[in-house]
PDB file of N, CA and C in Angstrom:
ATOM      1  N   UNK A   1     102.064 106.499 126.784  1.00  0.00           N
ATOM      2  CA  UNK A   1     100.709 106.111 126.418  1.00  0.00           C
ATOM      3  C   UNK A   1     100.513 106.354 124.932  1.00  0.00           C
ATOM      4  N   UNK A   2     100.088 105.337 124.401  1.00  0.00           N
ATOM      5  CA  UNK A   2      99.455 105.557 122.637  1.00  0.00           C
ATOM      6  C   UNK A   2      98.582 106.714 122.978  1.00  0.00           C
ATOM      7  N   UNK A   3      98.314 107.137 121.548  1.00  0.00           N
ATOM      8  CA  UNK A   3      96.734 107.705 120.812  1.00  0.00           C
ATOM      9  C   UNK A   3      96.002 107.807 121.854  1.00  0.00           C
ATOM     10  N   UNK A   4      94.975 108.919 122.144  1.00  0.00           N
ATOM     11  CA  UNK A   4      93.474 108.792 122.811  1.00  0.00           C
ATOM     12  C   UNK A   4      92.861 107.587 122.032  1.00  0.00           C
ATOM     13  N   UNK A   5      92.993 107.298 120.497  1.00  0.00           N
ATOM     14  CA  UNK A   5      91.764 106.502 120.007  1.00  0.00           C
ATOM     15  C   UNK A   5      92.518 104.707 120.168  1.00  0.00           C
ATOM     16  N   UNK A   6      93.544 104.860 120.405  1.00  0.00           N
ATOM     17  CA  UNK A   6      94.600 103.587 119.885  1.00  0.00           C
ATOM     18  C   UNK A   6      93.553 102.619 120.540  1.00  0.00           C
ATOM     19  N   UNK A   7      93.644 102.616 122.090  1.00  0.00           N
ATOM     20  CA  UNK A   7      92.923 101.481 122.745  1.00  0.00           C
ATOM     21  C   UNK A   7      91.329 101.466 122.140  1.00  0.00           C
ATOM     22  N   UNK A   8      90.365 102.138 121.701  1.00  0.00           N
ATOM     23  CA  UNK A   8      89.320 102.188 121.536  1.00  0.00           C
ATOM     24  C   UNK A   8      89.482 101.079 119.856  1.00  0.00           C
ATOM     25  N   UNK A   9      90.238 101.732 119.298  1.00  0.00           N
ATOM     26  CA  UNK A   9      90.491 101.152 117.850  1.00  0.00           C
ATOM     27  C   UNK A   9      90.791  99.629 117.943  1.00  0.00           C
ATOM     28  N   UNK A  10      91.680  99.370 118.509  1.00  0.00           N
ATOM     29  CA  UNK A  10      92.315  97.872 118.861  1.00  0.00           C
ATOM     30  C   UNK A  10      90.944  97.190 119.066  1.00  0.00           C
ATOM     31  N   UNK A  11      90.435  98.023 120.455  1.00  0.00           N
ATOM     32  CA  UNK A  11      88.988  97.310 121.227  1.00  0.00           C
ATOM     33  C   UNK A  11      88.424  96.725 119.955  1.00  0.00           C
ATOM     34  N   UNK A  12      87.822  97.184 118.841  1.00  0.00           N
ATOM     35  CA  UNK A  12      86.894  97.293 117.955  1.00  0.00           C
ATOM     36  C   UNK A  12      87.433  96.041 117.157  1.00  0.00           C
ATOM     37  N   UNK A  13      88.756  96.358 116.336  1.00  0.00           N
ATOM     38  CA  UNK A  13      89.452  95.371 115.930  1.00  0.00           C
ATOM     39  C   UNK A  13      89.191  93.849 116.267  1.00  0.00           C
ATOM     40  N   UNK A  14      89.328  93.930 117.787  1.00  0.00           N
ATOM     41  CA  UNK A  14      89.180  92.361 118.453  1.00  0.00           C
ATOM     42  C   UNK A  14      87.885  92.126 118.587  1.00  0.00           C
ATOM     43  N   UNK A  15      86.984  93.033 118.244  1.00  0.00           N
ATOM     44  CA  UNK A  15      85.580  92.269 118.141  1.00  0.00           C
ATOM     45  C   UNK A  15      85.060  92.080 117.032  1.00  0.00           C
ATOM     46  N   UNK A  16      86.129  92.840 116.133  1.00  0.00           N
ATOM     47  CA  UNK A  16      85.473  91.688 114.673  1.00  0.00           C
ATOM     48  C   UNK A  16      86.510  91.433 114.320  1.00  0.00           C
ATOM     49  N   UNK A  17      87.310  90.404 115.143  1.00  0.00           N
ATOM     50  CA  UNK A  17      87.583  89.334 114.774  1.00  0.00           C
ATOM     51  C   UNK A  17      89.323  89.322 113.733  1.00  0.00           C
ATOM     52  N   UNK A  18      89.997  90.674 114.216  1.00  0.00           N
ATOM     53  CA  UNK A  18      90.535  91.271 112.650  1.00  0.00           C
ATOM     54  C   UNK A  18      92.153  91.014 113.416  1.00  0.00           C
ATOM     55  N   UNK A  19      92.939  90.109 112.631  1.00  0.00           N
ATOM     56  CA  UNK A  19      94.156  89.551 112.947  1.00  0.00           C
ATOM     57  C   UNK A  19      95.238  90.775 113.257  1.00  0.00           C
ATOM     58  N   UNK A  20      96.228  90.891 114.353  1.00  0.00           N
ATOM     59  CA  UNK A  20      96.807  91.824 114.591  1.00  0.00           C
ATOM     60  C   UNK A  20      97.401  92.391 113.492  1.00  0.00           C
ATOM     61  N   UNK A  21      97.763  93.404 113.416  1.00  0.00           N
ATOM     62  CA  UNK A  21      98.972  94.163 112.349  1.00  0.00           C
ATOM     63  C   UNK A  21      98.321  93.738 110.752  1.00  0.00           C
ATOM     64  N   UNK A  22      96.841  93.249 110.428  1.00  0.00           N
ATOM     65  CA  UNK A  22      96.685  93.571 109.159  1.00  0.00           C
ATOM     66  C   UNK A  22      96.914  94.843 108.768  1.00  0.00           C
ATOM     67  N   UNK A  23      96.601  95.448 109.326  1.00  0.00           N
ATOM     68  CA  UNK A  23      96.753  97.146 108.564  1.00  0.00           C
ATOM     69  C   UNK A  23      98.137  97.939 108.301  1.00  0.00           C
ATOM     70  N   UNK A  24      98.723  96.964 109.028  1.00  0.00           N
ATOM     71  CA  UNK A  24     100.381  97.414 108.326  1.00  0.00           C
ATOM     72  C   UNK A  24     100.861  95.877 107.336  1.00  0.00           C
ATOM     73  N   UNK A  25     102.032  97.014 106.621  1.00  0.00           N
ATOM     74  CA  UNK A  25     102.536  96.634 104.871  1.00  0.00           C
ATOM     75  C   UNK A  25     104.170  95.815 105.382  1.00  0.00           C
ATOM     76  N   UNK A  26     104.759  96.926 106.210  1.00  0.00           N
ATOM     77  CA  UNK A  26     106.037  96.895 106.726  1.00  0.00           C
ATOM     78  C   UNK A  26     106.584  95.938 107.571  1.00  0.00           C
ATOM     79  N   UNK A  27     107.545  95.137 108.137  1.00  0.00           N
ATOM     80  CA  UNK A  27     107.665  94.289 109.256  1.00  0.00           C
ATOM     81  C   UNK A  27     109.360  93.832 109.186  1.00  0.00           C
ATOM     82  N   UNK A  28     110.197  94.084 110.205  1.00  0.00           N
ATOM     83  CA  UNK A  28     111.422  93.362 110.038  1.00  0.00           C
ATOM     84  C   UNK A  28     111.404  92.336 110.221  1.00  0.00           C
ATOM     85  N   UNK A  29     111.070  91.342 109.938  1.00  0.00           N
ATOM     86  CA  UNK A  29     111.024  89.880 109.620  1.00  0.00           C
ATOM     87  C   UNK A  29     111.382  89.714 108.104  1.00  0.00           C
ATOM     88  N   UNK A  30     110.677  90.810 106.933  1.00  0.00           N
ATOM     89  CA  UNK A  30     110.507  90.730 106.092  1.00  0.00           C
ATOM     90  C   UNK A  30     111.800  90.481 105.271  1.00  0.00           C
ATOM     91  N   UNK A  31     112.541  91.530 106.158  1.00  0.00           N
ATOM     92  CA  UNK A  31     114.072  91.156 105.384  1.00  0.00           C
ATOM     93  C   UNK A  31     115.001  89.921 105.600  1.00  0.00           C
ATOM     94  N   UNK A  32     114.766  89.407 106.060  1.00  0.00           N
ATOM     95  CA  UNK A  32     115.640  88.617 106.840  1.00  0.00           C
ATOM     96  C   UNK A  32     115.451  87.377 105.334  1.00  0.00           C
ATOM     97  N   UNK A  33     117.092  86.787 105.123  1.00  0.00           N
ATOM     98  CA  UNK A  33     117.168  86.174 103.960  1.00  0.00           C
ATOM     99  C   UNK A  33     116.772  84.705 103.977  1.00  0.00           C
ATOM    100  N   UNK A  34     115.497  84.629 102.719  1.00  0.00           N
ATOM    101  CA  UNK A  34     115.005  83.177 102.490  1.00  0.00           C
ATOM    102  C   UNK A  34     113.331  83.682 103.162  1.00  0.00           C
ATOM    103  N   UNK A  35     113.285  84.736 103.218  1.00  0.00           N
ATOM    104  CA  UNK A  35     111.883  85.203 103.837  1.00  0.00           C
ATOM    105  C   UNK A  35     110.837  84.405 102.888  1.00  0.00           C
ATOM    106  N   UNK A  36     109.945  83.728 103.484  1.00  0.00           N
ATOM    107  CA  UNK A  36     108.969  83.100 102.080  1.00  0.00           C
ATOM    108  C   UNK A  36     107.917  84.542 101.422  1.00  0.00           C
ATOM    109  N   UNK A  37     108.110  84.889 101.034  1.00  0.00           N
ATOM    110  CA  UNK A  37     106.915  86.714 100.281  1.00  0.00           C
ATOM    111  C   UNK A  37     105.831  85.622 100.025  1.00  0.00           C
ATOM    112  N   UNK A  38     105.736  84.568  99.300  1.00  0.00           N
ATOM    113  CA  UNK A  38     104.305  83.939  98.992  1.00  0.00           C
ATOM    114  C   UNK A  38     103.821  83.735 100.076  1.00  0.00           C
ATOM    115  N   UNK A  39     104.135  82.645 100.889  1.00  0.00           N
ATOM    116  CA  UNK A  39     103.335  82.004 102.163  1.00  0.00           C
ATOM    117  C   UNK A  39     103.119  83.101 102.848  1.00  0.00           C
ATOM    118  N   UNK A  40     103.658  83.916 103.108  1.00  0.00           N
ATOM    119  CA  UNK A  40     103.743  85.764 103.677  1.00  0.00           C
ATOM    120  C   UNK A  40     102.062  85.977 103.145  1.00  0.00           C
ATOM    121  N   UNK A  41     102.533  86.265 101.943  1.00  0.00           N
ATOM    122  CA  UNK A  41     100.991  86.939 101.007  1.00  0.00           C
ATOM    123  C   UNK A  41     100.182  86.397 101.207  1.00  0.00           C
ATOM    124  N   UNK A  42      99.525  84.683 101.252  1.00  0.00           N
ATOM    125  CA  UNK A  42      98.999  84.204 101.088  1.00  0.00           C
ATOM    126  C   UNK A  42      98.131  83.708 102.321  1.00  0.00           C
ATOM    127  N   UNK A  43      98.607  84.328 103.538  1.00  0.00           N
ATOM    128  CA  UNK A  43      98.314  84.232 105.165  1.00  0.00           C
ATOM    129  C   UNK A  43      97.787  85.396 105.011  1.00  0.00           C
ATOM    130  N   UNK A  44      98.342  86.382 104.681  1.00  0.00           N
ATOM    131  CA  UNK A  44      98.003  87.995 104.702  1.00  0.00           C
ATOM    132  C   UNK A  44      96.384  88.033 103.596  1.00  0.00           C
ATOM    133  N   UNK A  45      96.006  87.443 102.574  1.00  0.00           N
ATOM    134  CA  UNK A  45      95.373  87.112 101.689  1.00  0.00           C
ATOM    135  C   UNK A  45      94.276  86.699 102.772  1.00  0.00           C
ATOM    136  N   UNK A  46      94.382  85.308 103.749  1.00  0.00           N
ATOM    137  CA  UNK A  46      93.479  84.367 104.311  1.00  0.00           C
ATOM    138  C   UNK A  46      92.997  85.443 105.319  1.00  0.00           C
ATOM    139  N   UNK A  47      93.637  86.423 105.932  1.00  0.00           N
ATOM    140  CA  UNK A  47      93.590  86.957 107.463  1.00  0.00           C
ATOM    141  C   UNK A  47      92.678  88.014 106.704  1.00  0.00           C
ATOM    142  N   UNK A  48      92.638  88.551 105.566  1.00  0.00           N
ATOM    143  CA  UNK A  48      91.894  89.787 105.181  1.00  0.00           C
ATOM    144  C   UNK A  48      90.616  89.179 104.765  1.00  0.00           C
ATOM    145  N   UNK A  49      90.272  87.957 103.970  1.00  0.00           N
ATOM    146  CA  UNK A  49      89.120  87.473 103.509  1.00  0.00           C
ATOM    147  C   UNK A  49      88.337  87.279 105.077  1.00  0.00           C
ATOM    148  N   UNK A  50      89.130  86.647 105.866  1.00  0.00           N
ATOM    149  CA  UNK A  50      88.187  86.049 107.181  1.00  0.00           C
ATOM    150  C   UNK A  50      87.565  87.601 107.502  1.00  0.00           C
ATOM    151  N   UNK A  51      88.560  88.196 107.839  1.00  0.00           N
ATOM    152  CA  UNK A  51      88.171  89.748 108.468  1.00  0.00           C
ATOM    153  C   UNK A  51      87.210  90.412 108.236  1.00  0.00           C
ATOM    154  N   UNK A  52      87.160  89.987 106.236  1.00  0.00           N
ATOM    155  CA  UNK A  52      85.880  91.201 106.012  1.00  0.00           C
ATOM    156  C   UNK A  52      84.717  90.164 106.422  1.00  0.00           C
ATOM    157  N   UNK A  53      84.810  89.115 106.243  1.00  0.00           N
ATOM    158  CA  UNK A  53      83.427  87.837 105.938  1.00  0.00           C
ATOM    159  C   UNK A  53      82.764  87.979 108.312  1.00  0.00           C
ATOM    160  N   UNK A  54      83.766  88.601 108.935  1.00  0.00           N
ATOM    161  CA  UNK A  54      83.555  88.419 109.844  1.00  0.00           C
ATOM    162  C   UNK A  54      82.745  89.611 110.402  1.00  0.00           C
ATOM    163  N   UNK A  55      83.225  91.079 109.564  1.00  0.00           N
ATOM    164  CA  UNK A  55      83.089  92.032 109.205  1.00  0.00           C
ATOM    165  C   UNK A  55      80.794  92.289 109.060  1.00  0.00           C
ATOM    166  N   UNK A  56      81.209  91.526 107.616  1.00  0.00           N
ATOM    167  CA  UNK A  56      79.873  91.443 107.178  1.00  0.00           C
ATOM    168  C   UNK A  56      79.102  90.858 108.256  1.00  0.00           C
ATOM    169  N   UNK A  57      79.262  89.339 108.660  1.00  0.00           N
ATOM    170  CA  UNK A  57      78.319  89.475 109.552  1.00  0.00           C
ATOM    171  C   UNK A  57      77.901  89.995 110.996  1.00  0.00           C
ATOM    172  N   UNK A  58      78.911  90.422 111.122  1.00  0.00           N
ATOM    173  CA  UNK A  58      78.724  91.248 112.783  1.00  0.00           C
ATOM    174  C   UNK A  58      77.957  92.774 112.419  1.00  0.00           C
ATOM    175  N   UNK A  59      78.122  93.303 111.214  1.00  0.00           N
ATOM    176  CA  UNK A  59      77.586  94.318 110.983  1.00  0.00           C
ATOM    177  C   UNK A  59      76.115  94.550 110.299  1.00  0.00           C
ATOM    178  N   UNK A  60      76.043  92.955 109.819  1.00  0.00           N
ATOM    179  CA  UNK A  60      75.020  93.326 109.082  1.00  0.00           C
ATOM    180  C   UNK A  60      73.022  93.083 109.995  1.00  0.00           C
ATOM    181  N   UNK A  61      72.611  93.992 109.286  1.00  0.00           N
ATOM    182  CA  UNK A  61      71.306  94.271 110.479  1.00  0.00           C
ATOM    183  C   UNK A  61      70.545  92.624 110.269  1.00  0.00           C
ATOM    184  N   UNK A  62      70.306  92.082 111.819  1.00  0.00           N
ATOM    185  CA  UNK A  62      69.514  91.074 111.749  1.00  0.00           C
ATOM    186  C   UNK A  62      68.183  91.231 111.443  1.00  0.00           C
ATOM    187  N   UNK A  63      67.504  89.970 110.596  1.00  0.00           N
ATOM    188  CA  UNK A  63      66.343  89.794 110.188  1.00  0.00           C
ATOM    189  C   UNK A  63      65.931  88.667 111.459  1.00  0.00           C
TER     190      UNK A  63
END
């Protein structure tokens, strides 16, 4: 069994909306030769903008 908090954390994660494994840097895929690092970054770039913008509005107090 993970963490006491693991499942609670994940839970939270998937309700705003927040793409698996943003919060990790690391990945064996990464090595593997001809890896694209831009198109990499640049998904990783798209998945963090949505996250916070999804972020903001689930959190922010309705008028």
């Amino acid at each position: 069994m993970c963490g006491s908090g693991t499942i609670a954390i994940e839970a939270a994660l998937i309700a705003l909306a927040r793409a698996p494994g943003l919060l990790l840097n690391n990945y064996g895929f990464m090595f593997i030769k001809g890896f694209p690092e831009d198109l990499w970054q640049g998904l990783r770039r798209k998945a963090r903008n949505s996250a916070e913008k999804n972020c903001r509005q689930k959190l922010s107090p309705q008028t």
